[in-house]
N, C-alpha and C. Protein backbone atom coordinates (compact mmCIF):
# COMPACT_ATOMS: atom_id res chain seq x y z
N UNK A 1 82.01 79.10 173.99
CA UNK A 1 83.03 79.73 173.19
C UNK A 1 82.53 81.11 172.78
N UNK A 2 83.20 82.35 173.00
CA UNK A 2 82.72 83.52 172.72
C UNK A 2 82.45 83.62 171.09
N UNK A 3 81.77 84.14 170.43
CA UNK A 3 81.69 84.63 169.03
C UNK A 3 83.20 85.41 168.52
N UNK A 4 82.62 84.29 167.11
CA UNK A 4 83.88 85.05 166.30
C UNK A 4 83.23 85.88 165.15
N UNK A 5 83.98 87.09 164.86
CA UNK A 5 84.08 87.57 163.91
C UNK A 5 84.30 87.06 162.73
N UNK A 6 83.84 87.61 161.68
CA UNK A 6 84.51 86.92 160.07
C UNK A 6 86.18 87.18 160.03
N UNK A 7 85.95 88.53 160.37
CA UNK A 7 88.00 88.04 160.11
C UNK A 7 89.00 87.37 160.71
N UNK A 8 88.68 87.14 162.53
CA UNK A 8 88.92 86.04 163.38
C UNK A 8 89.06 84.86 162.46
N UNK A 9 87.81 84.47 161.78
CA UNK A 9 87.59 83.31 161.02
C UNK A 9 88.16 83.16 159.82
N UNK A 10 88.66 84.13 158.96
CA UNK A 10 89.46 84.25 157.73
C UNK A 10 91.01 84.16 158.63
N UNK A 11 91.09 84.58 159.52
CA UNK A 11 92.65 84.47 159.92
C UNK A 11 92.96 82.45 160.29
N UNK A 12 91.74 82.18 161.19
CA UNK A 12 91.66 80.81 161.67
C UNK A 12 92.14 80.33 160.39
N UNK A 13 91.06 80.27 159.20
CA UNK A 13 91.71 79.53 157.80
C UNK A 13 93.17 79.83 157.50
N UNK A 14 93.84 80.87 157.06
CA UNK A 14 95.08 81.28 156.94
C UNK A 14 96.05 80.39 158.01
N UNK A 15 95.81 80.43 159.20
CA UNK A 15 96.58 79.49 160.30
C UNK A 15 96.69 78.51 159.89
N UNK A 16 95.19 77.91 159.64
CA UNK A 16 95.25 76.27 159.30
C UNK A 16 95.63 75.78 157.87
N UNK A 17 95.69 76.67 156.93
CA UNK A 17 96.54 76.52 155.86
C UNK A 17 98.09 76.43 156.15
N UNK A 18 98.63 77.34 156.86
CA UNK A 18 99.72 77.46 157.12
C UNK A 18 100.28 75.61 158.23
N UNK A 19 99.73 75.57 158.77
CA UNK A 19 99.87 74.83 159.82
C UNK A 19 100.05 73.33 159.15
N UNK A 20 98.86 73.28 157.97
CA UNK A 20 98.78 71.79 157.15
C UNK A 20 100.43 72.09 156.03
N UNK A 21 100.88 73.58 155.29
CA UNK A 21 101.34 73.22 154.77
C UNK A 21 102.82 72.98 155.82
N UNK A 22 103.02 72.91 157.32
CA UNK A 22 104.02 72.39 157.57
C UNK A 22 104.42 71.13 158.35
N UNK A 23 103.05 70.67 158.09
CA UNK A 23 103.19 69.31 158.36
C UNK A 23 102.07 68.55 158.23
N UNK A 24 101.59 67.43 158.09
CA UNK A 24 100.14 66.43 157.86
C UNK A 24 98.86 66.68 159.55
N UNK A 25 98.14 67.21 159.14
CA UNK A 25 96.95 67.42 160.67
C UNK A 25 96.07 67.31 160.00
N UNK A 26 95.38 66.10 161.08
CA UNK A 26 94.31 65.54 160.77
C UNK A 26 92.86 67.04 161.55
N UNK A 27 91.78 66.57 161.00
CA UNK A 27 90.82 67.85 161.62
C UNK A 27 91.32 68.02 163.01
N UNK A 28 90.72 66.74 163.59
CA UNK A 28 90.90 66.44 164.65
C UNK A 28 92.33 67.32 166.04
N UNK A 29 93.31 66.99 164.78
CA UNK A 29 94.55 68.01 165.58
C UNK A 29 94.63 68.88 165.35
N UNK A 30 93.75 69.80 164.00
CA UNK A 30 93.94 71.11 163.70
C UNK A 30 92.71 71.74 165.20
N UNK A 31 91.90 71.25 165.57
CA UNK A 31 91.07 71.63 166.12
C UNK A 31 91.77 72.08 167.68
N UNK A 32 91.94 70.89 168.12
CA UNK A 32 93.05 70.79 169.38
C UNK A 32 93.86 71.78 169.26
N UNK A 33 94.72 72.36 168.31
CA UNK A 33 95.96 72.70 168.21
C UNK A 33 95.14 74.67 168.58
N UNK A 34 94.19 75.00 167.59
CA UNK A 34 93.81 76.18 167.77
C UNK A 34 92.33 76.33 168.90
N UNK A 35 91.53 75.20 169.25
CA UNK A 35 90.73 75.60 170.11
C UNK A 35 89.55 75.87 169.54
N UNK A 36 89.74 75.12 168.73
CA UNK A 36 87.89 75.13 167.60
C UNK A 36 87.35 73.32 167.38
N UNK A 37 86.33 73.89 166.98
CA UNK A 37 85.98 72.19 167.23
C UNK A 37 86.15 71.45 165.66
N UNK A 38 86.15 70.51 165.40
CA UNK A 38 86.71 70.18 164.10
C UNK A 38 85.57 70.81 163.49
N UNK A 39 84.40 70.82 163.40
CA UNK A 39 83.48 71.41 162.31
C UNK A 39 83.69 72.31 161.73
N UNK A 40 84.40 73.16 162.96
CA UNK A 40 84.86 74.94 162.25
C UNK A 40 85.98 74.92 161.29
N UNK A 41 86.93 73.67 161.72
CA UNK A 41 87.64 73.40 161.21
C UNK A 41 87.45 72.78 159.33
N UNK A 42 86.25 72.10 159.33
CA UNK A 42 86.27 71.85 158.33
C UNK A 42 85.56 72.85 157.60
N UNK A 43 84.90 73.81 157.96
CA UNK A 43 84.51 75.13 157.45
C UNK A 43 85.21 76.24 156.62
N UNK A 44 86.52 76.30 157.90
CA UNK A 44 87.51 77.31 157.11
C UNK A 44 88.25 76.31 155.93
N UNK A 45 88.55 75.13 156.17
CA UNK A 45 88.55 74.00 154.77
C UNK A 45 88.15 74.23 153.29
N UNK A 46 86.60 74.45 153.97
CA UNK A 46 86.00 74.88 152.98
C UNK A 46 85.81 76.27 152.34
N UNK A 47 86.09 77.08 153.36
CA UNK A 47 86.35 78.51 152.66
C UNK A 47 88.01 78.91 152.04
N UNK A 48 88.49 78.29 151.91
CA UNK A 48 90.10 78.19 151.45
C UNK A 48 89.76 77.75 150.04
N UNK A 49 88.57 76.48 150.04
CA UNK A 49 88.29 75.72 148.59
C UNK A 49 87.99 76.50 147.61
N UNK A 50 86.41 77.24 148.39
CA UNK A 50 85.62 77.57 147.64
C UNK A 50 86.42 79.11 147.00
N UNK A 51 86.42 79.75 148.10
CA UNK A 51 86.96 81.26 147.87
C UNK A 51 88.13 81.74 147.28
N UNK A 52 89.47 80.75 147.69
CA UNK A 52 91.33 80.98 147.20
C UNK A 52 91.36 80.03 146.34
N UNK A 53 90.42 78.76 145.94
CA UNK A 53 90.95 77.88 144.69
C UNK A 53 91.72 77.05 145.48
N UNK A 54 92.40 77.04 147.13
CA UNK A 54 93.19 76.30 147.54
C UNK A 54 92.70 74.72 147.83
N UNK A 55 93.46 73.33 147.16
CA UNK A 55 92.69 72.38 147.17
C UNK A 55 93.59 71.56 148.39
N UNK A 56 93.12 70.87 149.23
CA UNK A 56 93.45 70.15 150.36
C UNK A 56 93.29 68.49 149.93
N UNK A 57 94.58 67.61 149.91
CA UNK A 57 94.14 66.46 149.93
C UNK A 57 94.51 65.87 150.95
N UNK A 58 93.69 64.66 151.63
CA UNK A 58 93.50 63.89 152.34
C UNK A 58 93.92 62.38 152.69
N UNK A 59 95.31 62.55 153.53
CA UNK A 59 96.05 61.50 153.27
C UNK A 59 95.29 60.18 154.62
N UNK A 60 94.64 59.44 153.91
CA UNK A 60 94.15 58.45 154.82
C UNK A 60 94.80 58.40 156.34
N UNK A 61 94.30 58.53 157.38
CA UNK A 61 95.47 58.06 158.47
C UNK A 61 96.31 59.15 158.87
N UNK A 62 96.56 60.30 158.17
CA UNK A 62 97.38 61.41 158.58
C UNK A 62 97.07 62.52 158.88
N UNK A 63 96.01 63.17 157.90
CA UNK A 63 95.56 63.80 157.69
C UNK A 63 95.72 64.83 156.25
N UNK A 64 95.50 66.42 156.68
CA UNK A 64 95.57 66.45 155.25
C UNK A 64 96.92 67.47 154.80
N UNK A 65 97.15 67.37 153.51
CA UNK A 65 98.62 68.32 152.92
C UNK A 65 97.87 69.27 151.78
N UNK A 66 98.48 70.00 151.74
CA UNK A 66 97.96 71.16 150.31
C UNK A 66 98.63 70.76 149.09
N UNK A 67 97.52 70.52 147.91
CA UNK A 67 97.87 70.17 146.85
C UNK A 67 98.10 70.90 145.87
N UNK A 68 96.93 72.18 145.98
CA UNK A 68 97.45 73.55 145.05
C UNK A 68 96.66 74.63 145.69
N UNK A 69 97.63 75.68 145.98
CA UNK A 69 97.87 76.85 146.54
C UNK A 69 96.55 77.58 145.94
N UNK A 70 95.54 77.43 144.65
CA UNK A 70 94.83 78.53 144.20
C UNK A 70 95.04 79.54 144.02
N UNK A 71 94.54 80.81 144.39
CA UNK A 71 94.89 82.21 143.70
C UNK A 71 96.12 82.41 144.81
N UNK A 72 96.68 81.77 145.79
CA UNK A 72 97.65 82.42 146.74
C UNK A 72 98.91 82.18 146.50
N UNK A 73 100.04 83.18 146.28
CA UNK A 73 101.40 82.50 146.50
C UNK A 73 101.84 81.76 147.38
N UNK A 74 102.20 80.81 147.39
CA UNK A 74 102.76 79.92 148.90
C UNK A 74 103.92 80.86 149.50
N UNK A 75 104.88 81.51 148.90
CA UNK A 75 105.79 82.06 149.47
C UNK A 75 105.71 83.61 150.11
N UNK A 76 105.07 84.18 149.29
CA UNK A 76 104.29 85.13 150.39
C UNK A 76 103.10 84.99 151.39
N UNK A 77 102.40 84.19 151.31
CA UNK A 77 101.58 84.01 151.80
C UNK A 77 102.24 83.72 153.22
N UNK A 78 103.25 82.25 153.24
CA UNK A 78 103.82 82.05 154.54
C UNK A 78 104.38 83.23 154.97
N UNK A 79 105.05 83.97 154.04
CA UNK A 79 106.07 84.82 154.90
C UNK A 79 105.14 86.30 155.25
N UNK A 80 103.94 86.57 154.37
CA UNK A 80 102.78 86.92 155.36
C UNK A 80 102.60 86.58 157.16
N UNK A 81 102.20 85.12 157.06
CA UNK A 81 101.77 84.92 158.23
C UNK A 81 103.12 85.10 159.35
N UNK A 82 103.73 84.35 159.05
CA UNK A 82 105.24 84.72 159.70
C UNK A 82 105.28 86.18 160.64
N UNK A 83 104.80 87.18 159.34
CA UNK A 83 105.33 88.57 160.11
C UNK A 83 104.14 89.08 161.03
N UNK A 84 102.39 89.03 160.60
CA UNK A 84 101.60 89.12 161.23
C UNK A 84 101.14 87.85 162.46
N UNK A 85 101.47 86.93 162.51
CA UNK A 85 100.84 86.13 163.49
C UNK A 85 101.54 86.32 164.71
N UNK A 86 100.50 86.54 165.62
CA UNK A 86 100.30 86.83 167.35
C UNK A 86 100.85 85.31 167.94
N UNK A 87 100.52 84.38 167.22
CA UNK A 87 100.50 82.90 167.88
C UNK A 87 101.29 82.23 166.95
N UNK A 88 102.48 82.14 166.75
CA UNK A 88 103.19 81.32 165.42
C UNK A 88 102.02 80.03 165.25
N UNK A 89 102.28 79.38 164.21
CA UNK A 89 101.65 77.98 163.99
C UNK A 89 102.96 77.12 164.39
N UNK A 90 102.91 76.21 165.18
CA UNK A 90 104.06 75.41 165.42
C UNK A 90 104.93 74.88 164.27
N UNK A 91 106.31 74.74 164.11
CA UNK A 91 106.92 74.26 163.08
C UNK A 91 106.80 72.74 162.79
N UNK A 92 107.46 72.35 161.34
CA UNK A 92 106.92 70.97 160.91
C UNK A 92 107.96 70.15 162.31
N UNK A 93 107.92 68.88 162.21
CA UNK A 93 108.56 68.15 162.97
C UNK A 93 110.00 67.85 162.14
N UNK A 94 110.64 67.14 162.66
CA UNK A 94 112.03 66.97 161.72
C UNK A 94 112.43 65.47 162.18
């Protein structure tokens, strides 16, 4: 896997925030879905925790949903990613 940059890696988190808040992904499918291995995955996890206050809970069996947003608006934030993302995050299911 070529090297990533830190902001590569701050965007990866932003995706995978975005991605959990539109539907339940387990590491496992967040990993699959962007092409990182779950570890990284649980990394940017953890830099969402530590850094935005954003808290992730963990639905046995599903995976995980966002419980509180931290220092980020949810509604700009999505409609952030919306206008900058190269790769949409797939929509929730219906």
């Amino acid at each position: 896997m070529p090297r990533t940059g830190k902001a590569e890696l701050v965007r990866l988190a932003f995706r995978i925030l975005a991605a959990v808040d539109a539907e339940l992904l387990t590491r496992h499918e967040l990993a699959d879905r962007f092409g990182v291995s779950p570890q990284i995955v649980g990394r940017q996890i953890r830099f969402l925790r530590d850094w935005m206050g954003v808290r992730m809970k963990t639905v046995t069996g599903y995976g995980y949903e966002v419980a509180d947003w931290g220092i980020l608006d949810r509604e700009k934030f999505l409609m952030w990613v919306a206008d900058t993302d190269r790769e949409p995050v797939k929509a929730a299911k219906n």
